[in-house]
C-alpha atoms as a PDB file:
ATOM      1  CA  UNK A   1      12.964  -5.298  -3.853  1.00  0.00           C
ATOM      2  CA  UNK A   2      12.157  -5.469  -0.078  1.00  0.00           C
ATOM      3  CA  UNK A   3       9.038  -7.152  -0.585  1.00  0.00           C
ATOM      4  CA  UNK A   4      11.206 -10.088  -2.950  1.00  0.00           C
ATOM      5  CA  UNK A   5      13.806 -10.021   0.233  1.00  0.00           C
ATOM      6  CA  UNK A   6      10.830 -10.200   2.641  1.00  0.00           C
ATOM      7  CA  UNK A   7       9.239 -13.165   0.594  1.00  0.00           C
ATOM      8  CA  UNK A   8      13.592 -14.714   0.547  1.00  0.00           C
ATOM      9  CA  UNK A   9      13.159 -14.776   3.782  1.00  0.00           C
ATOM     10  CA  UNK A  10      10.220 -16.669   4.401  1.00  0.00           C
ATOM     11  CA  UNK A  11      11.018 -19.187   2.369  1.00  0.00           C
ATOM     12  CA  UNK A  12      10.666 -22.175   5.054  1.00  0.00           C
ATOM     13  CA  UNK A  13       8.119 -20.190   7.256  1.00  0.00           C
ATOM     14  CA  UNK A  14       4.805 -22.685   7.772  1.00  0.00           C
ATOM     15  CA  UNK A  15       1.835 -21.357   5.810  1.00  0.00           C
ATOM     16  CA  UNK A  16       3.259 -18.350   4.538  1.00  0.00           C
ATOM     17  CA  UNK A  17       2.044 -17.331   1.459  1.00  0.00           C
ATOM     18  CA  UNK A  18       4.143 -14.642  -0.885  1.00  0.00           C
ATOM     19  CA  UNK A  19       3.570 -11.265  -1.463  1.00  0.00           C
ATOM     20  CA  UNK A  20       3.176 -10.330  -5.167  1.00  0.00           C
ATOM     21  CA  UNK A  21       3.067  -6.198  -6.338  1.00  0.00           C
ATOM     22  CA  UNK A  22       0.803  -5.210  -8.915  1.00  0.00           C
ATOM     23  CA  UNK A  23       1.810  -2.493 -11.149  1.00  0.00           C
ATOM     24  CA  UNK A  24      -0.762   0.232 -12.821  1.00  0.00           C
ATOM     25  CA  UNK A  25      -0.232   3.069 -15.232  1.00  0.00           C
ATOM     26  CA  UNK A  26      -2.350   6.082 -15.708  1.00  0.00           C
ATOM     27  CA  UNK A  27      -2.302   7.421 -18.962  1.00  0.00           C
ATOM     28  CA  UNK A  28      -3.407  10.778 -20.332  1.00  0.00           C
ATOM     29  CA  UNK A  29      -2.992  13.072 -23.257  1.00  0.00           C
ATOM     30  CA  UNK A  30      -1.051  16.092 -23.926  1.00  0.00           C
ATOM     31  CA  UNK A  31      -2.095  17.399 -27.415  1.00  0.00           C
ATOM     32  CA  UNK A  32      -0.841  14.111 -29.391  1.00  0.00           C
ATOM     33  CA  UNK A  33       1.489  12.774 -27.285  1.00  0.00           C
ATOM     34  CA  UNK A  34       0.383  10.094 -25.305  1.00  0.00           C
ATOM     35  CA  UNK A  35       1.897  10.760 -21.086  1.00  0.00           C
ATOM     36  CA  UNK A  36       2.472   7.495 -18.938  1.00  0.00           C
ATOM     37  CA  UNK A  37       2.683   8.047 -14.987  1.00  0.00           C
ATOM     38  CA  UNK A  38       3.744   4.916 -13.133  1.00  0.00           C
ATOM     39  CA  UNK A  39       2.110   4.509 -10.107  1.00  0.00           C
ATOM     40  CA  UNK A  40       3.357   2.307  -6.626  1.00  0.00           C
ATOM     41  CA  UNK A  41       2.782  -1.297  -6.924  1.00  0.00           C
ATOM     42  CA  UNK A  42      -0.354  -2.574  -4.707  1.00  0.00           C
ATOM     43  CA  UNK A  43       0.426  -5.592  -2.860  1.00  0.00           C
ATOM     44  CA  UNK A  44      -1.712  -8.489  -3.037  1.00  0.00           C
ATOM     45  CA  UNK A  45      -1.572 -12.582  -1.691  1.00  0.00           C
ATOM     46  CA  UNK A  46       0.243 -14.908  -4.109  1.00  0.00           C
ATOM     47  CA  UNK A  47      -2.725 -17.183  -3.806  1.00  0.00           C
ATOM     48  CA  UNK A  48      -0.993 -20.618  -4.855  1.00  0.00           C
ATOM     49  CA  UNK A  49      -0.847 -23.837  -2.842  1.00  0.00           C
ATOM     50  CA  UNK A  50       2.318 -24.451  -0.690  1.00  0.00           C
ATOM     51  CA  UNK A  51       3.295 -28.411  -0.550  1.00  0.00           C
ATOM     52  CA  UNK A  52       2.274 -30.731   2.296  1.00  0.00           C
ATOM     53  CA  UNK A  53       4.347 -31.439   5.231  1.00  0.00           C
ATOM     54  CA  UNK A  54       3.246 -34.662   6.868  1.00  0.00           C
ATOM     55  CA  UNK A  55       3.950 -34.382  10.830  1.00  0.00           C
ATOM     56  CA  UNK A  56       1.215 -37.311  12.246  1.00  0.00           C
ATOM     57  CA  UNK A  57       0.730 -35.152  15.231  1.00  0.00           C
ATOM     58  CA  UNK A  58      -3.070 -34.842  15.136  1.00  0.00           C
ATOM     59  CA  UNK A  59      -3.330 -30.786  16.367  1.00  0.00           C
ATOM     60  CA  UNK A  60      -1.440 -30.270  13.434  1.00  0.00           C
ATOM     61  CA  UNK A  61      -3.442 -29.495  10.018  1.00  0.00           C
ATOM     62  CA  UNK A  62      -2.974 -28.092   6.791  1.00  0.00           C
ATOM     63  CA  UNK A  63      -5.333 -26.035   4.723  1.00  0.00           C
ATOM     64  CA  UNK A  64      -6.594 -26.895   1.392  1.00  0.00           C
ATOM     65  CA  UNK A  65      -7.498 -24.774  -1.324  1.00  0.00           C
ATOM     66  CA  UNK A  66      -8.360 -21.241  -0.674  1.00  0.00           C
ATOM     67  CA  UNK A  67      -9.660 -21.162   3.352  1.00  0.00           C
ATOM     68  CA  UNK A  68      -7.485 -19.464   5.867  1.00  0.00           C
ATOM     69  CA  UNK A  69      -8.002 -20.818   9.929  1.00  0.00           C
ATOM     70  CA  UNK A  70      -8.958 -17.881  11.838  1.00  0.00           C
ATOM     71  CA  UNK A  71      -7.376 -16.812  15.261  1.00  0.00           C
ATOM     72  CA  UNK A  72      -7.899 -14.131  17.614  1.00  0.00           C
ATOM     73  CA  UNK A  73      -5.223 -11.772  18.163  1.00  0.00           C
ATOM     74  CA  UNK A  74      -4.018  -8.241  20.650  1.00  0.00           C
ATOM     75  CA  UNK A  75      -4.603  -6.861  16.646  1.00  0.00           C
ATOM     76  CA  UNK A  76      -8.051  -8.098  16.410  1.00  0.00           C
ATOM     77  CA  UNK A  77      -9.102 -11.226  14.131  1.00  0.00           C
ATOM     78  CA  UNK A  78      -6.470 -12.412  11.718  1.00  0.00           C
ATOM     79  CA  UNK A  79      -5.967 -15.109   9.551  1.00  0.00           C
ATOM     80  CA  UNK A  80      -3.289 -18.250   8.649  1.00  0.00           C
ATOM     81  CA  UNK A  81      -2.065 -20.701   7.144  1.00  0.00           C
ATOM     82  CA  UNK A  82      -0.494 -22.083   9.767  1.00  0.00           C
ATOM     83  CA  UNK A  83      -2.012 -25.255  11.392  1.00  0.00           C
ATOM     84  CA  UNK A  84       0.342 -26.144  14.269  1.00  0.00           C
ATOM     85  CA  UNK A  85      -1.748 -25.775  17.185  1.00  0.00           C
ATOM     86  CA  UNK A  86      -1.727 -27.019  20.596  1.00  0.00           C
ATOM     87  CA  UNK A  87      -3.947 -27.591  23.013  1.00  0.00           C
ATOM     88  CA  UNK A  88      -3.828 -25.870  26.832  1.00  0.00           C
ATOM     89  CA  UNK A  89      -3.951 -27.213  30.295  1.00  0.00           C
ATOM     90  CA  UNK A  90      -7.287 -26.199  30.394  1.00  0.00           C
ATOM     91  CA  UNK A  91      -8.790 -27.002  26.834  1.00  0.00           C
ATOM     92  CA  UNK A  92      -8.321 -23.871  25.034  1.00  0.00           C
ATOM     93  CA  UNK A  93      -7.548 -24.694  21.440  1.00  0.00           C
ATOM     94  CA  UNK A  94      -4.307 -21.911  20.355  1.00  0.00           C
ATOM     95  CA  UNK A  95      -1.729 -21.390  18.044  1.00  0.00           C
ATOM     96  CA  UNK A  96       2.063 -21.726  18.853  1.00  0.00           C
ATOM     97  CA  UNK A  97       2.280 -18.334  19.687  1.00  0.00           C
ATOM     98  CA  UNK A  98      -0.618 -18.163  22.100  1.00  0.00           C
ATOM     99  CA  UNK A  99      -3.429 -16.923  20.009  1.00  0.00           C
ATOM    100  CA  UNK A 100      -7.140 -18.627  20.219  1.00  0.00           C
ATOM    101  CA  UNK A 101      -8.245 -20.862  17.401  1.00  0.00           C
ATOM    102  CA  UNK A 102     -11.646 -19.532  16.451  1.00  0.00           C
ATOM    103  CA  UNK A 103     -15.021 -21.773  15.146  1.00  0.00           C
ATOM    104  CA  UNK A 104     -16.830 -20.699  12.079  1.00  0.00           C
ATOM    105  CA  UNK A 105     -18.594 -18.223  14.329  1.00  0.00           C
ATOM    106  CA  UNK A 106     -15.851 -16.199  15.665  1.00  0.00           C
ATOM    107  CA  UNK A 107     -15.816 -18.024  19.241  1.00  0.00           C
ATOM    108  CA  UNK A 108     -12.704 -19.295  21.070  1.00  0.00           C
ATOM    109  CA  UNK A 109     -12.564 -23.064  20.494  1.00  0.00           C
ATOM    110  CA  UNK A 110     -12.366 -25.333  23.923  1.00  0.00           C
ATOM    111  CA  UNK A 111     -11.172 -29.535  23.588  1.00  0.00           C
ATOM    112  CA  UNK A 112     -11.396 -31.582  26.340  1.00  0.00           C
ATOM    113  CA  UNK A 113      -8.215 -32.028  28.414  1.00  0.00           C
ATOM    114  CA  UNK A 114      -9.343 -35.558  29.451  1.00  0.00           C
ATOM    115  CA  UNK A 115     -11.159 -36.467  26.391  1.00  0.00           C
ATOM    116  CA  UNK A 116      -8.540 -38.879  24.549  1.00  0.00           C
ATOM    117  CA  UNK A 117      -7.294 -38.126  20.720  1.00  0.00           C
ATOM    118  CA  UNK A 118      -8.205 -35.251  18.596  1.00  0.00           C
ATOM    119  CA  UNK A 119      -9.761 -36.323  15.659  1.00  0.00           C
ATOM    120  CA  UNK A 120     -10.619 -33.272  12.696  1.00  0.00           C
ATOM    121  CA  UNK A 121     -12.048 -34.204   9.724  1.00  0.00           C
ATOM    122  CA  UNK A 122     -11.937 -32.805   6.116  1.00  0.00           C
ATOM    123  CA  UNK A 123     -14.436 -29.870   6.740  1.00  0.00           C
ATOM    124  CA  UNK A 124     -12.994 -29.097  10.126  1.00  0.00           C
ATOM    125  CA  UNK A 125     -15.230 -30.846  12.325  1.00  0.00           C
ATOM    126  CA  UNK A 126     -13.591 -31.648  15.620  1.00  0.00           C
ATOM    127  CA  UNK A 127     -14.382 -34.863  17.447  1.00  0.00           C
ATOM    128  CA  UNK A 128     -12.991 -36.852  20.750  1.00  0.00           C
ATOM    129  CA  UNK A 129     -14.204 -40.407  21.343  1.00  0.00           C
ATOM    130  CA  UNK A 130     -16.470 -40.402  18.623  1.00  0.00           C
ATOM    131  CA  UNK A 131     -18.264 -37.360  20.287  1.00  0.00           C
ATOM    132  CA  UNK A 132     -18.295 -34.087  18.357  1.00  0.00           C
ATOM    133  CA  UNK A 133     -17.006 -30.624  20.402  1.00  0.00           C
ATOM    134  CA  UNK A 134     -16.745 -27.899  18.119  1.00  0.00           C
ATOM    135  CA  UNK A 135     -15.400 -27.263  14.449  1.00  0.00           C
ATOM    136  CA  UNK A 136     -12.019 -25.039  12.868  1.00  0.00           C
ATOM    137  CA  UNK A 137     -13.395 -21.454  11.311  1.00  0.00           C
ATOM    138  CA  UNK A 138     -12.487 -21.956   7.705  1.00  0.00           C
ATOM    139  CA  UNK A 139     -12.446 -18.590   6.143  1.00  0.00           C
ATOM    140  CA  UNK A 140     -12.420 -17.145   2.531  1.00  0.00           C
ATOM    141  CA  UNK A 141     -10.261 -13.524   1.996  1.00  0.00           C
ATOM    142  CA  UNK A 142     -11.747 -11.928  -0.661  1.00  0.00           C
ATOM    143  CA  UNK A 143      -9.245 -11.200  -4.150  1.00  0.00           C
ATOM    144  CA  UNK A 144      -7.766  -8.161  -4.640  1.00  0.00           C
ATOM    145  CA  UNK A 145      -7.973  -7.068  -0.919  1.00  0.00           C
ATOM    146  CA  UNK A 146      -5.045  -4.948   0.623  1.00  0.00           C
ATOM    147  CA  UNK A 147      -3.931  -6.652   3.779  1.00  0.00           C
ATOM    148  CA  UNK A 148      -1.525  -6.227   6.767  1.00  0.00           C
ATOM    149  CA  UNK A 149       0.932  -9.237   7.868  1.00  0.00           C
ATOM    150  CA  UNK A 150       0.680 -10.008  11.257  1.00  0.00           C
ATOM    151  CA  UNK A 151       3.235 -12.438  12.815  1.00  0.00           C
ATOM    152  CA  UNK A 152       4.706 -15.154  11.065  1.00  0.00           C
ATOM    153  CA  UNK A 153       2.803 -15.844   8.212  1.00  0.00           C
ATOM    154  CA  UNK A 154      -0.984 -14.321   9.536  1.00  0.00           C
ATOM    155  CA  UNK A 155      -3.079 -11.455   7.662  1.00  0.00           C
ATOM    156  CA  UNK A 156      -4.995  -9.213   8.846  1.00  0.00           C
ATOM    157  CA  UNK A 157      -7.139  -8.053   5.529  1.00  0.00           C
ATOM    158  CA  UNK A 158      -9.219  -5.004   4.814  1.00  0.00           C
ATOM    159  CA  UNK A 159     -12.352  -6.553   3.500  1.00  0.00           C
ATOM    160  CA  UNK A 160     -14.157  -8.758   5.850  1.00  0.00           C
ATOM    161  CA  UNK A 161     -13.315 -12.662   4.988  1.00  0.00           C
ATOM    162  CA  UNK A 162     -16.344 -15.012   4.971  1.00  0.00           C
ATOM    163  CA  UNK A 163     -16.959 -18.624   6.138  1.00  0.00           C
ATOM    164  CA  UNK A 164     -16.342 -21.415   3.639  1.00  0.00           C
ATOM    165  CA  UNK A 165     -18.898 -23.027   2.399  1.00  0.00           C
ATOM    166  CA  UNK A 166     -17.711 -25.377  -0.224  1.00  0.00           C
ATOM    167  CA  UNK A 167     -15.472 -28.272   1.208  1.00  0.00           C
ATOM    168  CA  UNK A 168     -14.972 -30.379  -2.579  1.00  0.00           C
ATOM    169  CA  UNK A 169     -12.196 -27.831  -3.017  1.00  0.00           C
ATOM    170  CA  UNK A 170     -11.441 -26.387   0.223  1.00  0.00           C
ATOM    171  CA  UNK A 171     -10.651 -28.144   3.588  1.00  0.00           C
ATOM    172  CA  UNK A 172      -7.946 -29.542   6.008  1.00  0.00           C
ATOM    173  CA  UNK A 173      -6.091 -32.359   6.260  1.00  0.00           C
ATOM    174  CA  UNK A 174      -5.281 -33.455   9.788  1.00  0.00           C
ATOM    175  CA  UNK A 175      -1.131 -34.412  10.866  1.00  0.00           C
ATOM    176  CA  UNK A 176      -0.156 -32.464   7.798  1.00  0.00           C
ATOM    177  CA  UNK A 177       0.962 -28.529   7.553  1.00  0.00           C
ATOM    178  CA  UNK A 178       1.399 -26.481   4.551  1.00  0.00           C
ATOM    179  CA  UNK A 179       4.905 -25.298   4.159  1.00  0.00           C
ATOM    180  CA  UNK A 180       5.807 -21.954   2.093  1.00  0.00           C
ATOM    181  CA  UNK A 181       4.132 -21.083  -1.719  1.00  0.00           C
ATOM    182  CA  UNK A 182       7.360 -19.620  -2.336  1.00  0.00           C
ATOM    183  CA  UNK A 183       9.579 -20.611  -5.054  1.00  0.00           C
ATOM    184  CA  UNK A 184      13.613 -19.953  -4.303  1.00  0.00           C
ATOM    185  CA  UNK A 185      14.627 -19.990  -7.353  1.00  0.00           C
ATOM    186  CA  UNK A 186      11.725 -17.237  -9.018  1.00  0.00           C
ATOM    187  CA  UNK A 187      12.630 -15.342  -6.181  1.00  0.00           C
ATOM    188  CA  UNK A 188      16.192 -14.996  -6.372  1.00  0.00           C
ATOM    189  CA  UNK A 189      15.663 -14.508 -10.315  1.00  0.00           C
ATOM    190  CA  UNK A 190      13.537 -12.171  -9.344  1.00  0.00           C
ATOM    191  CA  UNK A 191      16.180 -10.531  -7.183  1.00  0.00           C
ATOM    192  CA  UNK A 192      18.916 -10.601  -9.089  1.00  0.00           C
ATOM    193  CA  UNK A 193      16.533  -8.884 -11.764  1.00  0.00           C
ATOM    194  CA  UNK A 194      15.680  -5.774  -9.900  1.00  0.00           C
ATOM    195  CA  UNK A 195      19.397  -5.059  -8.277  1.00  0.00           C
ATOM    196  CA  UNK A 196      20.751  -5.198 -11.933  1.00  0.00           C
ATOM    197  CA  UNK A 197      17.335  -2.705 -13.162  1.00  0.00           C
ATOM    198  CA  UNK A 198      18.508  -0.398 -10.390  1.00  0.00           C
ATOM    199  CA  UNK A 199      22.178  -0.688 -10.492  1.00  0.00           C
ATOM    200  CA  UNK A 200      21.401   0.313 -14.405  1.00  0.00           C
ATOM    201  CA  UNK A 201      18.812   3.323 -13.511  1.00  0.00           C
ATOM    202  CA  UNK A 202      21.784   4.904 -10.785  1.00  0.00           C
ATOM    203  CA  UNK A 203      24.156   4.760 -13.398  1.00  0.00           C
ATOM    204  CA  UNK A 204      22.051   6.308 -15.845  1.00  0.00           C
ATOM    205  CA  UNK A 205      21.232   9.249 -13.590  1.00  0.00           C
ATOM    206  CA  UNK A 206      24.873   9.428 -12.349  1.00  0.00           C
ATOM    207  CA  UNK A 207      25.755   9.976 -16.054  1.00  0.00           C
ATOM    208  CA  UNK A 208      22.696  12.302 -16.587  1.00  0.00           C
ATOM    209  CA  UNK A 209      23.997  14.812 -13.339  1.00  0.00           C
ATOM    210  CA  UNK A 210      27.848  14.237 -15.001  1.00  0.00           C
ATOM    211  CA  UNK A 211      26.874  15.607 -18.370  1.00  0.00           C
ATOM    212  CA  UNK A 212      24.689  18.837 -16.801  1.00  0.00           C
ATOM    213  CA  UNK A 213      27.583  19.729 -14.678  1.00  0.00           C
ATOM    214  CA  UNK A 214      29.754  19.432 -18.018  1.00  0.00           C
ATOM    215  CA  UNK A 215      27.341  21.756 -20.353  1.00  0.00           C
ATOM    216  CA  UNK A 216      27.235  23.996 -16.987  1.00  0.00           C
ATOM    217  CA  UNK A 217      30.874  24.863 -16.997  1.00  0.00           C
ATOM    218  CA  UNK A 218      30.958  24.738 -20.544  1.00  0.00           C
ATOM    219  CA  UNK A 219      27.878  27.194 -21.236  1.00  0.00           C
ATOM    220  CA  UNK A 220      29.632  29.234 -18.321  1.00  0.00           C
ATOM    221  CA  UNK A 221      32.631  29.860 -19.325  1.00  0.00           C
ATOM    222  CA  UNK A 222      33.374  33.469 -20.304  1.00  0.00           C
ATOM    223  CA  UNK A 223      33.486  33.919 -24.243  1.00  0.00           C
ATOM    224  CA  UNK A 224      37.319  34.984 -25.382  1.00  0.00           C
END
Protein backbone atom coordinates (compact mmCIF):
# COMPACT_ATOMS: atom_id res chain seq x y z
CA UNK A 1 0.00 0.00 0.00
CA UNK A 2 2.55 2.80 0.74
CA UNK A 3 4.57 2.04 -2.11
CA UNK A 4 0.96 2.33 -4.52
CA UNK A 5 0.41 5.81 -2.41
CA UNK A 6 4.09 6.72 -2.98
CA UNK A 7 3.79 5.89 -6.82
CA UNK A 8 -0.20 8.20 -6.42
CA UNK A 9 1.79 10.65 -5.61
CA UNK A 10 4.19 10.95 -8.21
CA UNK A 11 1.98 10.81 -10.70
CA UNK A 12 3.03 14.24 -12.55
CA UNK A 13 6.68 14.12 -11.16
CA UNK A 14 9.22 14.49 -14.46
CA UNK A 15 10.98 11.19 -15.14
CA UNK A 16 9.75 9.28 -12.40
CA UNK A 17 9.42 5.89 -13.00
CA UNK A 18 7.01 3.52 -10.60
CA UNK A 19 7.88 1.25 -8.12
CA UNK A 20 6.52 -2.30 -8.66
CA UNK A 21 6.86 -5.23 -5.53
CA UNK A 22 7.65 -8.59 -6.42
CA UNK A 23 6.22 -11.29 -4.40
CA UNK A 24 8.08 -14.87 -3.63
CA UNK A 25 6.99 -17.94 -1.75
CA UNK A 26 9.13 -20.52 -0.17
CA UNK A 27 7.71 -23.74 -0.04
CA UNK A 28 8.62 -26.83 1.96
CA UNK A 29 7.25 -30.10 3.15
CA UNK A 30 5.90 -31.34 6.31
CA UNK A 31 5.27 -35.14 5.89
CA UNK A 32 2.55 -34.70 2.94
CA UNK A 33 1.40 -31.53 3.40
CA UNK A 34 2.79 -29.09 1.29
CA UNK A 35 3.79 -25.46 3.82
CA UNK A 36 3.74 -21.99 1.94
CA UNK A 37 5.67 -19.01 3.77
CA UNK A 38 5.09 -15.66 2.10
CA UNK A 39 7.91 -13.65 2.07
CA UNK A 40 8.18 -9.36 1.79
CA UNK A 41 7.79 -8.11 -1.63
CA UNK A 42 11.28 -6.90 -3.27
CA UNK A 43 10.95 -3.71 -4.95
CA UNK A 44 12.07 -3.27 -8.35
CA UNK A 45 11.81 -0.21 -11.38
CA UNK A 46 8.60 -0.38 -13.42
CA UNK A 47 10.78 -0.16 -16.47
CA UNK A 48 8.10 1.26 -19.06
CA UNK A 49 8.35 4.44 -21.12
CA UNK A 50 6.66 7.63 -19.69
CA UNK A 51 5.12 9.97 -22.65
CA UNK A 52 6.95 12.96 -24.14
CA UNK A 53 6.55 16.42 -22.97
CA UNK A 54 7.65 18.84 -25.65
CA UNK A 55 9.13 22.14 -23.86
CA UNK A 56 11.55 23.64 -27.02
CA UNK A 57 13.90 24.83 -24.40
CA UNK A 58 17.10 23.20 -25.69
CA UNK A 59 18.76 22.18 -21.91
CA UNK A 60 15.79 20.29 -21.65
CA UNK A 61 15.90 16.45 -22.89
CA UNK A 62 14.15 13.38 -22.53
CA UNK A 63 15.50 9.88 -22.37
CA UNK A 64 14.70 7.15 -24.68
CA UNK A 65 14.51 3.64 -24.10
CA UNK A 66 16.27 2.18 -21.20
CA UNK A 67 19.41 4.88 -20.36
CA UNK A 68 19.21 6.90 -17.23
CA UNK A 69 21.43 10.59 -17.29
CA UNK A 70 23.79 10.38 -14.54
CA UNK A 71 24.41 13.20 -11.89
CA UNK A 72 26.58 13.63 -9.05
CA UNK A 73 25.09 13.95 -5.77
CA UNK A 74 26.05 14.72 -1.46
CA UNK A 75 24.79 10.64 -1.80
CA UNK A 76 27.32 9.76 -4.31
CA UNK A 77 26.41 9.03 -8.15
CA UNK A 78 22.74 8.63 -8.89
CA UNK A 79 20.68 8.35 -11.70
CA UNK A 80 17.34 10.10 -13.61
CA UNK A 81 15.06 10.51 -15.71
CA UNK A 82 14.79 13.84 -15.42
CA UNK A 83 16.25 16.08 -18.23
CA UNK A 84 15.55 19.67 -17.13
CA UNK A 85 18.86 21.06 -16.72
CA UNK A 86 20.32 24.38 -16.68
CA UNK A 87 23.29 25.76 -17.28
CA UNK A 88 25.47 28.05 -14.53
CA UNK A 89 27.05 31.41 -14.62
CA UNK A 90 30.11 29.78 -15.06
CA UNK A 91 29.40 26.75 -17.49
CA UNK A 92 28.73 24.01 -15.19
CA UNK A 93 26.09 21.80 -16.74
CA UNK A 94 23.39 20.82 -13.41
CA UNK A 95 20.16 19.68 -12.67
CA UNK A 96 17.32 21.89 -11.18
CA UNK A 97 18.25 21.04 -7.91
CA UNK A 98 21.94 21.82 -8.15
CA UNK A 99 23.48 18.52 -8.88
CA UNK A 100 26.36 18.12 -11.77
CA UNK A 101 25.40 16.51 -15.03
CA UNK A 102 28.04 13.86 -15.56
CA UNK A 103 29.76 12.62 -19.25
CA UNK A 104 29.94 8.99 -20.04
CA UNK A 105 33.06 8.97 -17.89
CA UNK A 106 31.84 10.10 -14.63
CA UNK A 107 33.26 13.84 -15.04
CA UNK A 108 31.32 17.05 -14.29
CA UNK A 109 30.15 18.42 -17.66
CA UNK A 110 31.26 22.31 -18.43
CA UNK A 111 29.24 24.47 -21.66
CA UNK A 112 30.41 27.55 -22.63
CA UNK A 113 28.70 30.60 -21.07
CA UNK A 114 29.46 32.68 -24.22
CA UNK A 115 29.25 29.98 -26.71
CA UNK A 116 25.64 30.62 -28.32
CA UNK A 117 22.81 27.66 -28.40
CA UNK A 118 23.07 24.26 -26.98
CA UNK A 119 22.67 21.84 -29.47
CA UNK A 120 22.51 17.72 -28.14
CA UNK A 121 22.01 15.25 -30.47
CA UNK A 122 20.38 11.74 -30.38
CA UNK A 123 23.38 9.93 -28.66
CA UNK A 124 24.04 12.81 -26.33
CA UNK A 125 26.68 14.57 -28.03
CA UNK A 126 26.81 18.19 -27.00
CA UNK A 127 27.75 20.88 -29.49
CA UNK A 128 27.85 24.97 -29.58
CA UNK A 129 28.45 26.68 -32.93
CA UNK A 130 28.98 23.66 -34.70
CA UNK A 131 31.94 22.89 -32.28
CA UNK A 132 31.65 19.79 -30.10
CA UNK A 133 32.30 20.27 -25.95
CA UNK A 134 31.48 17.26 -24.24
CA UNK A 135 28.62 14.52 -24.34
CA UNK A 136 25.43 13.45 -21.58
CA UNK A 137 26.52 10.01 -19.56
CA UNK A 138 23.83 7.69 -20.78
CA UNK A 139 23.68 4.87 -18.38
CA UNK A 140 22.12 1.31 -18.28
CA UNK A 141 20.77 -0.03 -14.48
CA UNK A 142 21.00 -3.46 -14.56
CA UNK A 143 17.28 -5.67 -14.05
CA UNK A 144 16.40 -6.95 -11.01
CA UNK A 145 18.68 -4.56 -8.96
CA UNK A 146 17.43 -3.25 -5.47
CA UNK A 147 17.76 0.50 -5.48
CA UNK A 148 17.34 3.58 -3.19
CA UNK A 149 15.23 6.79 -4.44
CA UNK A 150 17.00 9.77 -4.11
CA UNK A 151 15.16 13.11 -4.67
CA UNK A 152 12.49 13.53 -6.98
CA UNK A 153 12.50 10.87 -9.25
CA UNK A 154 16.65 9.81 -9.03
CA UNK A 155 18.04 6.18 -8.01
CA UNK A 156 20.70 5.37 -6.48
CA UNK A 157 21.05 1.37 -7.40
CA UNK A 158 23.05 -1.41 -5.85
CA UNK A 159 24.69 -2.89 -8.85
CA UNK A 160 26.95 -0.64 -10.71
CA UNK A 161 25.02 0.83 -14.01
CA UNK A 162 27.08 0.80 -17.24
CA UNK A 163 27.46 3.21 -20.21
CA UNK A 164 25.11 2.76 -23.16
CA UNK A 165 26.30 1.58 -25.97
CA UNK A 166 23.50 1.03 -28.35
CA UNK A 167 21.77 4.37 -29.48
CA UNK A 168 19.01 2.52 -32.30
CA UNK A 169 16.97 1.99 -29.15
CA UNK A 170 18.27 4.18 -26.56
CA UNK A 171 18.96 8.00 -26.68
CA UNK A 172 17.63 11.59 -26.02
CA UNK A 173 15.64 13.81 -27.61
CA UNK A 174 16.52 17.45 -27.10
CA UNK A 175 13.40 20.30 -25.91
CA UNK A 176 11.42 17.29 -24.83
CA UNK A 177 11.15 15.65 -21.08
CA UNK A 178 9.68 12.44 -20.12
CA UNK A 179 6.78 12.87 -17.82
CA UNK A 180 5.65 9.97 -15.25
CA UNK A 181 5.30 5.89 -16.40
CA UNK A 182 2.58 5.90 -14.05
CA UNK A 183 -0.86 5.01 -14.88
CA UNK A 184 -3.73 6.79 -12.46
CA UNK A 185 -6.13 4.75 -13.07
CA UNK A 186 -3.99 1.04 -12.40
CA UNK A 187 -2.93 2.75 -9.50
CA UNK A 188 -5.94 3.75 -7.84
CA UNK A 189 -7.39 0.17 -8.90
CA UNK A 190 -4.65 -0.94 -7.43
CA UNK A 191 -5.44 0.99 -4.27
CA UNK A 192 -8.71 0.51 -3.85
CA UNK A 193 -7.72 -3.32 -4.19
CA UNK A 194 -5.44 -3.61 -1.26
CA UNK A 195 -7.59 -1.27 1.36
CA UNK A 196 -10.60 -3.63 0.61
CA UNK A 197 -7.86 -7.06 0.99
CA UNK A 198 -6.97 -5.49 4.33
CA UNK A 199 -10.16 -4.08 5.52
CA UNK A 200 -11.29 -7.97 4.81
CA UNK A 201 -8.06 -9.63 6.64
CA UNK A 202 -8.85 -7.10 10.06
CA UNK A 203 -12.19 -8.24 10.05
CA UNK A 204 -11.35 -11.71 9.75
CA UNK A 205 -8.93 -11.60 12.67
CA UNK A 206 -11.32 -9.34 14.68
CA UNK A 207 -13.82 -12.24 14.32
CA UNK A 208 -11.06 -14.89 14.92
CA UNK A 209 -10.00 -13.00 18.64
CA UNK A 210 -14.18 -12.63 19.15
CA UNK A 211 -14.80 -16.33 18.86
CA UNK A 212 -11.52 -17.41 21.26
CA UNK A 213 -12.69 -15.06 23.86
CA UNK A 214 -16.26 -16.79 23.40
CA UNK A 215 -14.95 -20.65 23.68
CA UNK A 216 -12.71 -19.05 26.64
CA UNK A 217 -15.59 -18.12 28.84
CA UNK A 218 -17.48 -20.87 27.63
CA UNK A 219 -14.75 -23.72 28.28
CA UNK A 220 -14.34 -21.70 31.67
CA UNK A 221 -17.23 -21.69 33.09
CA UNK A 222 -17.62 -23.90 36.17
CA UNK A 223 -19.62 -27.23 35.34
CA UNK A 224 -23.20 -27.22 37.42
Amino acid sequence: MQSVAVNVANMKTIGYRATGITFHTIESETGKTPVAYSVPGTNYIVRAQGPLIKTDNPLDVAVNGEGWLAIQTPAGKAYTRDGRMQMQPNGSLQTLNGYPVLDTGGAPIQLDPAGGRVVIGKDGMISQRGNQIGALGLFMIPAQTQFTRFDNSAVIPQKPATPVLDFDTNGVVQGHLEGSNINPVLEMAKLMTISRAVDSVSAASSNTQTSLKDAVKTLGDPVP
